[in-house]
C-alpha atoms as a PDB file:
ATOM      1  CA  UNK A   1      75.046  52.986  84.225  1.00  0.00           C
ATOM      2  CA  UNK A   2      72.100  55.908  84.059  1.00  0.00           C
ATOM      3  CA  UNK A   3      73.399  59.449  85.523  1.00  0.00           C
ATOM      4  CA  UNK A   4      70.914  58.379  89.314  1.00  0.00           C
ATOM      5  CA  UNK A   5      73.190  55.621  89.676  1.00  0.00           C
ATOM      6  CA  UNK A   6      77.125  56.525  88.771  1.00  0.00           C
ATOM      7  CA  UNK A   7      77.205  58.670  91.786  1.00  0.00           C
ATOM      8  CA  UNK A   8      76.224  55.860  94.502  1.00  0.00           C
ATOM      9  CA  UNK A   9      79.802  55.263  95.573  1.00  0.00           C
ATOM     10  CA  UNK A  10      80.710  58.736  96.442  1.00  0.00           C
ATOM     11  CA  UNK A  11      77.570  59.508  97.996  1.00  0.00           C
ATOM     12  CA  UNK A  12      77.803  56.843 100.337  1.00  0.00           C
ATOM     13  CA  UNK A  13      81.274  57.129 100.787  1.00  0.00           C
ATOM     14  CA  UNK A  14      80.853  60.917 101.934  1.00  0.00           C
ATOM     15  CA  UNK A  15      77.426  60.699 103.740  1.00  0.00           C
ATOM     16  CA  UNK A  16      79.132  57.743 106.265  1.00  0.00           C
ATOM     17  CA  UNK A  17      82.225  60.189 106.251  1.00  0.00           C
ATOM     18  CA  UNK A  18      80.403  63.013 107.627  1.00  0.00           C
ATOM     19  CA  UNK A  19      76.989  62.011 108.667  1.00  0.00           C
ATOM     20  CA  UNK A  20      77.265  58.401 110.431  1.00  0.00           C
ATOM     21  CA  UNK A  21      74.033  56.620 110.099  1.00  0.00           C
ATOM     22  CA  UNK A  22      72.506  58.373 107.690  1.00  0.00           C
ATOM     23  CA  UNK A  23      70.892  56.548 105.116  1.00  0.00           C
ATOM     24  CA  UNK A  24      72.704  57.691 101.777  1.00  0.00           C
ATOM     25  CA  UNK A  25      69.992  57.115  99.428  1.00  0.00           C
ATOM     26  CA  UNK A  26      67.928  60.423 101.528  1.00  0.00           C
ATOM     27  CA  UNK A  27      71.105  62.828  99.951  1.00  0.00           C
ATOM     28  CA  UNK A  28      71.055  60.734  96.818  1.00  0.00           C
ATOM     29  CA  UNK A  29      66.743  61.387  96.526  1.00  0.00           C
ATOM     30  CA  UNK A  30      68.055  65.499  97.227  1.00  0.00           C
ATOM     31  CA  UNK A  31      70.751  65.480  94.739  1.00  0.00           C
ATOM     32  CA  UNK A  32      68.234  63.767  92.245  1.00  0.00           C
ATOM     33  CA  UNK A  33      65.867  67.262  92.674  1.00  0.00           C
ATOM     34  CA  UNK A  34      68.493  69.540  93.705  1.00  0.00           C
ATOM     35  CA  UNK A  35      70.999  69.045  90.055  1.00  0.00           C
ATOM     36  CA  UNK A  36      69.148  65.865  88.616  1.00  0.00           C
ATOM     37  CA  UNK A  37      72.768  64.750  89.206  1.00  0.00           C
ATOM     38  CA  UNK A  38      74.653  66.990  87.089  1.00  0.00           C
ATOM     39  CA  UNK A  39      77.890  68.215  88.484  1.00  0.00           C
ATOM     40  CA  UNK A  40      77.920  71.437  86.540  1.00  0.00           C
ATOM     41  CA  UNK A  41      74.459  72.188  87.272  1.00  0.00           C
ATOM     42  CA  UNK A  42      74.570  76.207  88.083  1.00  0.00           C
ATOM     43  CA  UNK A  43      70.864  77.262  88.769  1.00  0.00           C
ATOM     44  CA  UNK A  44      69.089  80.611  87.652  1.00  0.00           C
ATOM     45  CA  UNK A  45      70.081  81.548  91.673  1.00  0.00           C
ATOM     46  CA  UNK A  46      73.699  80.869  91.119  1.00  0.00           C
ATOM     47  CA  UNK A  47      73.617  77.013  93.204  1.00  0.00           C
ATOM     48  CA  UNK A  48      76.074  74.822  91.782  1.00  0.00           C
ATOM     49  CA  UNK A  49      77.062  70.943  91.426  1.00  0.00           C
ATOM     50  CA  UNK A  50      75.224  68.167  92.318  1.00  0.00           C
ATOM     51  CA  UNK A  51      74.399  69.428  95.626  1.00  0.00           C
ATOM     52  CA  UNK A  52      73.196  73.422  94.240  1.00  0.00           C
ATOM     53  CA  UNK A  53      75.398  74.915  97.099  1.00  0.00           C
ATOM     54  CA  UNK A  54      75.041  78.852  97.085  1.00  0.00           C
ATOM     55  CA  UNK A  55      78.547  80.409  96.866  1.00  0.00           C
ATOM     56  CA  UNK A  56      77.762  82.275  99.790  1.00  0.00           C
ATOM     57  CA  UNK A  57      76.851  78.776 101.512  1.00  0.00           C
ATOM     58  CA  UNK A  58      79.913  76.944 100.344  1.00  0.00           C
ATOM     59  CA  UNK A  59      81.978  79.785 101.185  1.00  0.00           C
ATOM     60  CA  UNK A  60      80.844  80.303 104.841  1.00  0.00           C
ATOM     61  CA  UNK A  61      81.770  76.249 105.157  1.00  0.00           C
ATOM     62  CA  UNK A  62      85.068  77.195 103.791  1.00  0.00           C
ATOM     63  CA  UNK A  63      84.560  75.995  99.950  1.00  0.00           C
ATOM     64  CA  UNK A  64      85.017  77.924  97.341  1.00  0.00           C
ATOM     65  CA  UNK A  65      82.988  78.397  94.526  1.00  0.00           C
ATOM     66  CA  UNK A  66      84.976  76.867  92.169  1.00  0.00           C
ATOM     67  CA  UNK A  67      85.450  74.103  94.302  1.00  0.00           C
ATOM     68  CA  UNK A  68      81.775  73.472  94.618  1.00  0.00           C
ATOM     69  CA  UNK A  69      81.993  72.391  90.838  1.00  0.00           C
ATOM     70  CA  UNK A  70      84.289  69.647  92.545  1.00  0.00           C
ATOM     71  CA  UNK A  71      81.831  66.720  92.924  1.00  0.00           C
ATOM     72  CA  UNK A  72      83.635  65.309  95.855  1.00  0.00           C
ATOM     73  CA  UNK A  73      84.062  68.588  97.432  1.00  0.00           C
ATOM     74  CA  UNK A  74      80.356  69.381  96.317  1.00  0.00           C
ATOM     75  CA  UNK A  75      78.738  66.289  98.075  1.00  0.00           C
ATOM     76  CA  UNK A  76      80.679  66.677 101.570  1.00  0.00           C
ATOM     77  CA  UNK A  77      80.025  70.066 101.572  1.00  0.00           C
ATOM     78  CA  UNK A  78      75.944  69.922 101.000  1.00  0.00           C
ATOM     79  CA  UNK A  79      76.074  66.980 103.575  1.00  0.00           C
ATOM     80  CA  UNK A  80      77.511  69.114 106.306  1.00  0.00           C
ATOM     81  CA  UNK A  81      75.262  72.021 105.596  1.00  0.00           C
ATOM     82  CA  UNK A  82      72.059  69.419 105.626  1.00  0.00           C
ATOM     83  CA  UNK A  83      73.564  68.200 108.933  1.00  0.00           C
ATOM     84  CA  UNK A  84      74.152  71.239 110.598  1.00  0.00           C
ATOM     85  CA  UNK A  85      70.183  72.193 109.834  1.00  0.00           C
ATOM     86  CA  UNK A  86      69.546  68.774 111.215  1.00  0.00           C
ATOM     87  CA  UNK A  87      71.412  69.879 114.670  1.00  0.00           C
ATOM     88  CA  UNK A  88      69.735  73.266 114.430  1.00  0.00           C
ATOM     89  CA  UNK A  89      66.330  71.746 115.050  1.00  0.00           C
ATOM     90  CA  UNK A  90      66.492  69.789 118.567  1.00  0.00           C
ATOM     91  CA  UNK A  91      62.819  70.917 119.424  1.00  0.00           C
ATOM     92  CA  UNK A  92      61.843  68.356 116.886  1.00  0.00           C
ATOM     93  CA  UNK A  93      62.223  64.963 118.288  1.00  0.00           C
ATOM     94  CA  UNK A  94      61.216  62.781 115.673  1.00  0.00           C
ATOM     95  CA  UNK A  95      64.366  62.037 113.272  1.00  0.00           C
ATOM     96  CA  UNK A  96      61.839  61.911 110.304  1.00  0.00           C
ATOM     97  CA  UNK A  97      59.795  64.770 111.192  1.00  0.00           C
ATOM     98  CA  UNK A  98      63.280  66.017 111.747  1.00  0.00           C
ATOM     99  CA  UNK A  99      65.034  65.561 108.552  1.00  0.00           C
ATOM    100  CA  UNK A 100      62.148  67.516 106.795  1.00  0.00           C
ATOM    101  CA  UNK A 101      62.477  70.660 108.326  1.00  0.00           C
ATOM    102  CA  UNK A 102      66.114  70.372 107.441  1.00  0.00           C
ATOM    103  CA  UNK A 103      65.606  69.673 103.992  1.00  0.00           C
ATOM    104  CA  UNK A 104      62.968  72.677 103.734  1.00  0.00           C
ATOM    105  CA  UNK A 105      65.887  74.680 106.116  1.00  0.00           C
ATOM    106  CA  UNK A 106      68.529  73.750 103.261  1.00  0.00           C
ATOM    107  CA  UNK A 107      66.307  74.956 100.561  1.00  0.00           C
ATOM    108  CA  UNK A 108      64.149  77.777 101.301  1.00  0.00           C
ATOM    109  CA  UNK A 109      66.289  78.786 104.514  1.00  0.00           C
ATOM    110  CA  UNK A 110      66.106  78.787 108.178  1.00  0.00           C
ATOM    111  CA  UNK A 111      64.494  81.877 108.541  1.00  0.00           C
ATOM    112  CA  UNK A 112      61.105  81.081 106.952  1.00  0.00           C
ATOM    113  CA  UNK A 113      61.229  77.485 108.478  1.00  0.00           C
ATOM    114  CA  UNK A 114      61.103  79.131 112.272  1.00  0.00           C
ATOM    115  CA  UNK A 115      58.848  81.834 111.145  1.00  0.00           C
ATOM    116  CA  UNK A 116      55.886  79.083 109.819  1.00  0.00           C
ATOM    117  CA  UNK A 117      56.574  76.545 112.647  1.00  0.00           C
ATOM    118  CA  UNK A 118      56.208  79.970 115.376  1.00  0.00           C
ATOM    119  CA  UNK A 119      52.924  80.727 113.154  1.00  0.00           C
ATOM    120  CA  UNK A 120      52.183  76.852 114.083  1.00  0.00           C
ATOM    121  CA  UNK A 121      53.170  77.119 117.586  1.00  0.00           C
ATOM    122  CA  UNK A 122      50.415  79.994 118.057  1.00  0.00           C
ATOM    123  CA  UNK A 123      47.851  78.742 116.551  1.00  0.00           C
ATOM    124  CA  UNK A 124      48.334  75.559 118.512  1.00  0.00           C
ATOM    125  CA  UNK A 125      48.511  73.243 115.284  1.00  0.00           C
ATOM    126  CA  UNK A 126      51.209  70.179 115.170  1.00  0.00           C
ATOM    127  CA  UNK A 127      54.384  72.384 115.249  1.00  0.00           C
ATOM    128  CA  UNK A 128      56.560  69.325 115.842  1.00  0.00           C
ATOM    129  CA  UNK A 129      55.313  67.957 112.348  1.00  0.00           C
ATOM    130  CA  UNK A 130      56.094  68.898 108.583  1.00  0.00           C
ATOM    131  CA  UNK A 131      52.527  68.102 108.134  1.00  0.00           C
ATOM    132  CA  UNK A 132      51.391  70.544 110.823  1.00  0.00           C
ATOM    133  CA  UNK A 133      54.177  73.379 109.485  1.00  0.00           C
ATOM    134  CA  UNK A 134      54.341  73.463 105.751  1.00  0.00           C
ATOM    135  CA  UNK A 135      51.069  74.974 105.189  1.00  0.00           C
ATOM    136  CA  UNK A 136      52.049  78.127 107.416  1.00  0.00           C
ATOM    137  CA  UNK A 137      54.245  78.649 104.971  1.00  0.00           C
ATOM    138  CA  UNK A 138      51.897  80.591 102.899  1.00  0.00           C
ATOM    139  CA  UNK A 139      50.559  82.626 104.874  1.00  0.00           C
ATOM    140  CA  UNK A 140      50.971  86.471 104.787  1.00  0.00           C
ATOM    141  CA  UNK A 141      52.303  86.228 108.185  1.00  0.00           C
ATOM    142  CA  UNK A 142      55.235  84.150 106.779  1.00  0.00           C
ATOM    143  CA  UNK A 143      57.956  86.857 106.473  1.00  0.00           C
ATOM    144  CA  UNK A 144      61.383  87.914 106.703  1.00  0.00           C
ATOM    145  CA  UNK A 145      62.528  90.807 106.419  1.00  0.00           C
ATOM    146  CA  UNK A 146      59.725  91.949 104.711  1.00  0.00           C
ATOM    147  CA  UNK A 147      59.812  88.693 102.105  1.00  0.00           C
ATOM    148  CA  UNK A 148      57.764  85.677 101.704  1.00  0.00           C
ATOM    149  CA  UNK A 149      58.962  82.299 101.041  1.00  0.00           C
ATOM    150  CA  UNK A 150      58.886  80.566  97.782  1.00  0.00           C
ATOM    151  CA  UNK A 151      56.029  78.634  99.581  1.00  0.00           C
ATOM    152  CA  UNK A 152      54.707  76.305  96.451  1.00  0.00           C
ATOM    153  CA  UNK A 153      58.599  75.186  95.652  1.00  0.00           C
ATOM    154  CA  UNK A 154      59.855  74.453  99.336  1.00  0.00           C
ATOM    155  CA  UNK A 155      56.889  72.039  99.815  1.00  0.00           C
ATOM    156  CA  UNK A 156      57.209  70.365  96.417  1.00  0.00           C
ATOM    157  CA  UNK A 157      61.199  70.112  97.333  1.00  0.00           C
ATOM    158  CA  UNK A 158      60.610  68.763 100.769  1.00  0.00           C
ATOM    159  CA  UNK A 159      56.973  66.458  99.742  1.00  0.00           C
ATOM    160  CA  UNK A 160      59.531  65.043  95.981  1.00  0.00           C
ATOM    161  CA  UNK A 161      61.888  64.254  98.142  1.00  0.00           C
ATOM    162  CA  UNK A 162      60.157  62.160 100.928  1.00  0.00           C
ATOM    163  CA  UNK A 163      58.049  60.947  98.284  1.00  0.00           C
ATOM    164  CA  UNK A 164      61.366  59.417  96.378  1.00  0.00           C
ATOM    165  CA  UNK A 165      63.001  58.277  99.359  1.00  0.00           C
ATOM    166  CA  UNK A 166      60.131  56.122 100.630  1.00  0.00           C
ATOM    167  CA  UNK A 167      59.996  54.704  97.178  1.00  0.00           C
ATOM    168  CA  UNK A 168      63.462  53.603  97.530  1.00  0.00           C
ATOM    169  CA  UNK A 169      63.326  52.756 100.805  1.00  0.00           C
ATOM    170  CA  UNK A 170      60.733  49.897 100.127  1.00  0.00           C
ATOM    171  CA  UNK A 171      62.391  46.516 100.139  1.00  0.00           C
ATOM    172  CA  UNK A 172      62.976  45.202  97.195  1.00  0.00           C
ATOM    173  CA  UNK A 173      60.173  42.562  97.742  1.00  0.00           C
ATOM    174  CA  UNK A 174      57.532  44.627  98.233  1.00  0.00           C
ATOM    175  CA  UNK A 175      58.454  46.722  95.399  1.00  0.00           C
ATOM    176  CA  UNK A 176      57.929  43.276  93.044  1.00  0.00           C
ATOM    177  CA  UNK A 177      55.189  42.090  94.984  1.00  0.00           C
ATOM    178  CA  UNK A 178      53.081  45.722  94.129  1.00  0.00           C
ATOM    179  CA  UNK A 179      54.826  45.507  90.743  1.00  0.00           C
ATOM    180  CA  UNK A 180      53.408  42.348  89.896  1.00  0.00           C
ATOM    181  CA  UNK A 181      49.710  42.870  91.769  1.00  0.00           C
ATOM    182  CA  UNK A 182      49.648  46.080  88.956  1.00  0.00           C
ATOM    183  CA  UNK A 183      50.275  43.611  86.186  1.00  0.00           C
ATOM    184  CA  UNK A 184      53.985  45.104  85.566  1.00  0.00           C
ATOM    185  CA  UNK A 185      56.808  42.461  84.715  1.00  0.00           C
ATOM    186  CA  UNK A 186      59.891  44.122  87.126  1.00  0.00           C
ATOM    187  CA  UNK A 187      60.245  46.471  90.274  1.00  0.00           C
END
C-alpha cells in the first residue's frame, strides 16, 4: 500500500464524522499537498501532521500541538477548521465555487481571501467565483495589515488541489477510456 492510499480509512472515517456529505477524497487531494501524507510533517512555518495545522490553529480548536502529531486527532481537527471556512463564506452559493475559497481561507487565511474578493466586488468582476477572485490576489491593493499574501502559493494550493480532485473524481471508466485513447495500458 503507497503512503496516498494507507490513510483512506481514517480520512473517510473522520470527514463523514465531522463533515456529512463531504466527499473524502477533496481532504485526501489537501492532505496529499498540505504533508504529502506524512504525519510528522512540521513545515518551515511550524504546520504539523498530515493536515499542517498551525499550533496557534489547533490550539484555538482546542488541540494541542503535540496532539496535532496525532494523525487521528490531526485529520478531525483540519476537517473542522476547513468546515468552519466553508460556513464562513455563505455569500458564495455555489458549493464548488465554495469549497475553493475555503481551501485558499485554510491556507493563506481569511483575511486576504475577503480583501481580493472586496477588490473583486469593486471592480465589478465575478466575485462569487475563484476564477473571478484569485487574480486580485496580487494586487498591491491586497493587504493586511500592511502585508501581502503569498499570492503565487495560495493559487497553486487551491488550482493542485482542484486539479487532483477532478482527476479522482472521474469515474473509473472514463479514466480507462482516455487511458486507452492515449495509447496507455491502465487508468
Amino acid at each position: 500500500m503507497n503512503a496516498a492510499d494507507r490513510w483512506d480509512s481514517l480520512i473517510q472515517y473522520w470527514t463523514e464524522k465531522v463533515w456529512p456529505g463531504t466527499d473524502w477524497r477533496l481532504i485526501k487531494c489537501q492532505i496529499g499537498r498540505e504533508s504529502a501524507f506524512d504525519p510528522k510533517a512540521v513545515s518551515s512555518c511550524g504546520a504539523v501532521g498530515l493536515m499542517q495545522i498551525m499550533p496557534a490553529t489547533g490550539q484555538y480548536l482546542g488541540v494541542s500541538r503535540e496532539k496535532l502529531f496525532d494523525p487521528e486527532s490531526n485529520l478531525k481537527t483540519g476537517i473542522a477548521y476547513l468546515k468552519q471556512q466553508y460556513e464562513r463564506f455563505p455569500e458564495i452559493p455555489d458549493p464548488r465555487e465554495r469549497l475553493q475559497f475555503a481551501l485558499a481561507s485554510y491556507n493563506g487565511g481569511r483575511g486576504y481571501i475577503n480583501r481580493a474578493i472586496a477588490l473583486a466586488r469593486k471592480e465589478d468582476a465575478s466575485w462569487q467565483t475563484w476564477e473571478g477572485v484569485k487574480r486580485h490576489l496580487e494586487s498591491d491593493d491586497c493587504a493586511v495589515g500592511g502585508k501581502h499574501p503569498d499570492h503565487r502559493q495560495i493559487i497553486a494550493y487551491v488550482d493542485g488541489i482542484w486539479n487532483d480532485y477532478a482527476r479522482l473524481s472521474v469515474p473509473l471508466r472514463e479514466r480507462v477510456r482516455a487511458a486507452e485513447q492515449d495509447g496507455v495500458n491502465g487508468p
